[in-house]
C-alpha atoms as a PDB file:
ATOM      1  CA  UNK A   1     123.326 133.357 159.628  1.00  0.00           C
ATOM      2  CA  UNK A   2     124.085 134.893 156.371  1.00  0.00           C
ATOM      3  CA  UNK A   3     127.093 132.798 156.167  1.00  0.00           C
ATOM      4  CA  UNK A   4     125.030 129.722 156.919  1.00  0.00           C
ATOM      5  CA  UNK A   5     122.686 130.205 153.987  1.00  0.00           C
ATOM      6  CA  UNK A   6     125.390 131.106 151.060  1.00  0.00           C
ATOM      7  CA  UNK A   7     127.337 127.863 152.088  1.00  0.00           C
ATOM      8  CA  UNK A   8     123.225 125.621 151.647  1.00  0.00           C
ATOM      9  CA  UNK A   9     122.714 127.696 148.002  1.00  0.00           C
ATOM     10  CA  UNK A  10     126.103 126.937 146.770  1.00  0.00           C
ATOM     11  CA  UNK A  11     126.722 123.621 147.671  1.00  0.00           C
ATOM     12  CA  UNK A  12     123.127 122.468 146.579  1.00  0.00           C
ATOM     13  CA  UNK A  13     123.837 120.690 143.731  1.00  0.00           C
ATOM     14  CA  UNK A  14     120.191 122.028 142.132  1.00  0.00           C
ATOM     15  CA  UNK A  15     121.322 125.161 142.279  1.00  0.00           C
ATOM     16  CA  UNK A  16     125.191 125.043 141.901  1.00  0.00           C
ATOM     17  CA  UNK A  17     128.155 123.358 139.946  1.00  0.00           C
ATOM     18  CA  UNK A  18     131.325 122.573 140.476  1.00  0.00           C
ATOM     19  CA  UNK A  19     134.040 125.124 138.245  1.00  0.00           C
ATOM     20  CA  UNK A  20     137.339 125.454 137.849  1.00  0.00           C
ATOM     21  CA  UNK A  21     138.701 129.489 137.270  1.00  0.00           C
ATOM     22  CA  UNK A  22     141.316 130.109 135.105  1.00  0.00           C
ATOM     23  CA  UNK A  23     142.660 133.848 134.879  1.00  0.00           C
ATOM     24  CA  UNK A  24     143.779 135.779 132.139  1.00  0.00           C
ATOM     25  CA  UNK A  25     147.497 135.942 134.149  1.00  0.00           C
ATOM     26  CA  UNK A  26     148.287 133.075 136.716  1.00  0.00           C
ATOM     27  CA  UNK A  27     147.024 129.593 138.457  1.00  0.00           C
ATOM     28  CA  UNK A  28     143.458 128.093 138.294  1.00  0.00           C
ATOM     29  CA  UNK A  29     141.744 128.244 141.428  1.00  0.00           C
ATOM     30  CA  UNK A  30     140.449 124.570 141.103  1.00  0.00           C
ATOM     31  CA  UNK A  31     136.929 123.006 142.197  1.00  0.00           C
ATOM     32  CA  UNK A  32     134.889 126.247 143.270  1.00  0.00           C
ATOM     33  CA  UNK A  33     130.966 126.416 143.466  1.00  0.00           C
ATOM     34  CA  UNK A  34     129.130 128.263 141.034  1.00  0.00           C
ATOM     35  CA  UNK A  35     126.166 129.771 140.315  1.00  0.00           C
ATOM     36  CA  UNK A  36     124.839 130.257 136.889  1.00  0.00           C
ATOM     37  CA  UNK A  37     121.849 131.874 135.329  1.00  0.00           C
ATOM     38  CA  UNK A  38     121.187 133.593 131.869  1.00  0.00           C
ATOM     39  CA  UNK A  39     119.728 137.472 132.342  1.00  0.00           C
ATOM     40  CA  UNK A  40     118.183 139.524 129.730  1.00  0.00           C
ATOM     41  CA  UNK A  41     119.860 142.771 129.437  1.00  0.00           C
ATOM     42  CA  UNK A  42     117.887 145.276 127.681  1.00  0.00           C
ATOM     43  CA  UNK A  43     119.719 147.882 125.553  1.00  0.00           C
ATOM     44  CA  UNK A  44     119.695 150.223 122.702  1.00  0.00           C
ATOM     45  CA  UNK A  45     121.212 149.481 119.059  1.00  0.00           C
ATOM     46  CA  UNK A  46     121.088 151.822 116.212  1.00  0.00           C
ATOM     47  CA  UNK A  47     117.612 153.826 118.446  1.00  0.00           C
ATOM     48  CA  UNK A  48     116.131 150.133 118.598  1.00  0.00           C
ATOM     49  CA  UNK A  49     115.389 148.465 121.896  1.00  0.00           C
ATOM     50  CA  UNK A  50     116.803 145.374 122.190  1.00  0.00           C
ATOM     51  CA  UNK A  51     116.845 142.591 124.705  1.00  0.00           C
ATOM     52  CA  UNK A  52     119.409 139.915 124.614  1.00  0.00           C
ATOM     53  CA  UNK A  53     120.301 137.371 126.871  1.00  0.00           C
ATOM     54  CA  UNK A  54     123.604 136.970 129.367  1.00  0.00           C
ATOM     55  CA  UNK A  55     125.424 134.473 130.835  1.00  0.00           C
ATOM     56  CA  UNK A  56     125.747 135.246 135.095  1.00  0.00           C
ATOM     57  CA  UNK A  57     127.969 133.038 137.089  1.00  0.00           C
ATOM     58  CA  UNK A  58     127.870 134.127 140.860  1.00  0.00           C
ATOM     59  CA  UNK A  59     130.861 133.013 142.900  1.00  0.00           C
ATOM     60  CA  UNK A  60     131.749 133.498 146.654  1.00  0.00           C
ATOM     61  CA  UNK A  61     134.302 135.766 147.066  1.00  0.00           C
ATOM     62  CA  UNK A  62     135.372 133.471 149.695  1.00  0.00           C
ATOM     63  CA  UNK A  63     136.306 131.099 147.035  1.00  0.00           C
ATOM     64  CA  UNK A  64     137.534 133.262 144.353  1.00  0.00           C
ATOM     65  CA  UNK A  65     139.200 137.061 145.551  1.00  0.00           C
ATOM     66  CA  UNK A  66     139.456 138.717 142.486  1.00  0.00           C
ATOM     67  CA  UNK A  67     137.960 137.169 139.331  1.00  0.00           C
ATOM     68  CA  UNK A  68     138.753 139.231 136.629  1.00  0.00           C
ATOM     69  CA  UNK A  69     137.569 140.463 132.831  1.00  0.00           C
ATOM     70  CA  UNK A  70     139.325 138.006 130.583  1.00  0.00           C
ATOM     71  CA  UNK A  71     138.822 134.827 133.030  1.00  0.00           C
ATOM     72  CA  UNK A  72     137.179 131.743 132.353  1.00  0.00           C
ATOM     73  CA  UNK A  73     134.684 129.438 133.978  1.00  0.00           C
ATOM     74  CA  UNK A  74     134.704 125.824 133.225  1.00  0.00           C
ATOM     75  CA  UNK A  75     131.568 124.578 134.051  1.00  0.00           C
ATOM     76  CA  UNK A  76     130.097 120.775 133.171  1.00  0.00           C
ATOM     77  CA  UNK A  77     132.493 120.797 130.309  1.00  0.00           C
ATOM     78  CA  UNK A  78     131.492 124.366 128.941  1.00  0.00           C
ATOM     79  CA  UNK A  79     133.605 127.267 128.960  1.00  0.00           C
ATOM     80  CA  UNK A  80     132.474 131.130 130.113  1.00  0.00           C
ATOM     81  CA  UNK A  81     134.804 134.038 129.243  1.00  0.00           C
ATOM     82  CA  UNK A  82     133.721 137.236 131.451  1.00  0.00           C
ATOM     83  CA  UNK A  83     133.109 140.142 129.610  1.00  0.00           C
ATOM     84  CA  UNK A  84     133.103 142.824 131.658  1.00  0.00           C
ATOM     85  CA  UNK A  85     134.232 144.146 134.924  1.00  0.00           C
ATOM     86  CA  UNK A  86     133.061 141.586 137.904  1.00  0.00           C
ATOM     87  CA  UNK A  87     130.879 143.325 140.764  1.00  0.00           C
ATOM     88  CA  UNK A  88     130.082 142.182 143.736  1.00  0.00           C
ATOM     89  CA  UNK A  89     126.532 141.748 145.513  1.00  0.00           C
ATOM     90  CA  UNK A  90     125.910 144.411 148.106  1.00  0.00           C
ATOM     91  CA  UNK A  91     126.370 142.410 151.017  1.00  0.00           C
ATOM     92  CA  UNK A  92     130.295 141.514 149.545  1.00  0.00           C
ATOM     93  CA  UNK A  93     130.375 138.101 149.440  1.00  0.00           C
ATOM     94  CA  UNK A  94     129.213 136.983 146.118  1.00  0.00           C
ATOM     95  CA  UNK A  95     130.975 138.238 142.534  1.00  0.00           C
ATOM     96  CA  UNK A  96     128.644 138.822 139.863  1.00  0.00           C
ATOM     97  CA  UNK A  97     130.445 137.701 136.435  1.00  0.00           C
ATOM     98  CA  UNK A  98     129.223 138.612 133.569  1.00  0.00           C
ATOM     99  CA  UNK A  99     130.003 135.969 130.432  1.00  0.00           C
ATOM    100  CA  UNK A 100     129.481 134.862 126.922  1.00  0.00           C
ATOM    101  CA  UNK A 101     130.447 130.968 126.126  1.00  0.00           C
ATOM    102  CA  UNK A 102     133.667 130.760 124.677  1.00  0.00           C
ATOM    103  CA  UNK A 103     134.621 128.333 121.436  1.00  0.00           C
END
C-alpha cells in the first residue's frame, strides 16, 4: 500500500517533475521524479530571528541511493545544488534534499 501511493504522488505530474541528478563525483542518474517545495526555516542571526525560505526536492530512494551534499537537480531547466547533508523520511523511502538554485 505504501508503495502504491509514493509511485501516484510522484508520477502525478501536479505534483512532480521530471530531473536529472548529477553528483559531485560520477554518472547522472537520468529522468528521476521529483518533488519540490520551498520551506521556511527559521533561525537566529546576530540574536535576530530570522525566517528565510529553502528549496526541498524529495526523491525516492528507489530512484536515487545516495544523493549527496554537492549534487545537483536539474529540474524544468533550473538547477538545485544541495546544501547540506540529505535525510531521509522516517518511513526510508523518500530523501529529503535540501537546496539553493545554482547560477
Amino acid at each position: 500500500m505504501e508503495a502504491a501511493f509514493f509511485e501516484t504522488v510522484f508520477y502525478d505530474p501536479f505534483c512532480s517533475a521530471s530531473a536529472d541528478y548529477t553528483p559531485k563525483v560520477g554518472d547522472v542518474v537520468a529522468d528521476i521524479r521529483v518533488i519540490k517545495s520551498m520551506a521556511d526555516q527559521q533561525n537566529e542571526i546576530l540574536g535576530q530571528p530570522t525566517v528565510t525560505s529553502d528549496i526541498v526536492i524529495e526523491v525516492r530512494a528507489d530512484d536515487l541511493s545516495a544523493p549527496e551534499k554537492g549534487g545537483q537537480f536539474s529540474v524544468d531547466g533550473a538547477v538545485f545544488e544541495i546544501n547540506s547533508q540529505p535525510t531521509r523520511d522516517m518511513t526510508r523511502n523518500v530523501w529529503r534534499c535540501t537546496c539553493f538554485e545554482a547560477t
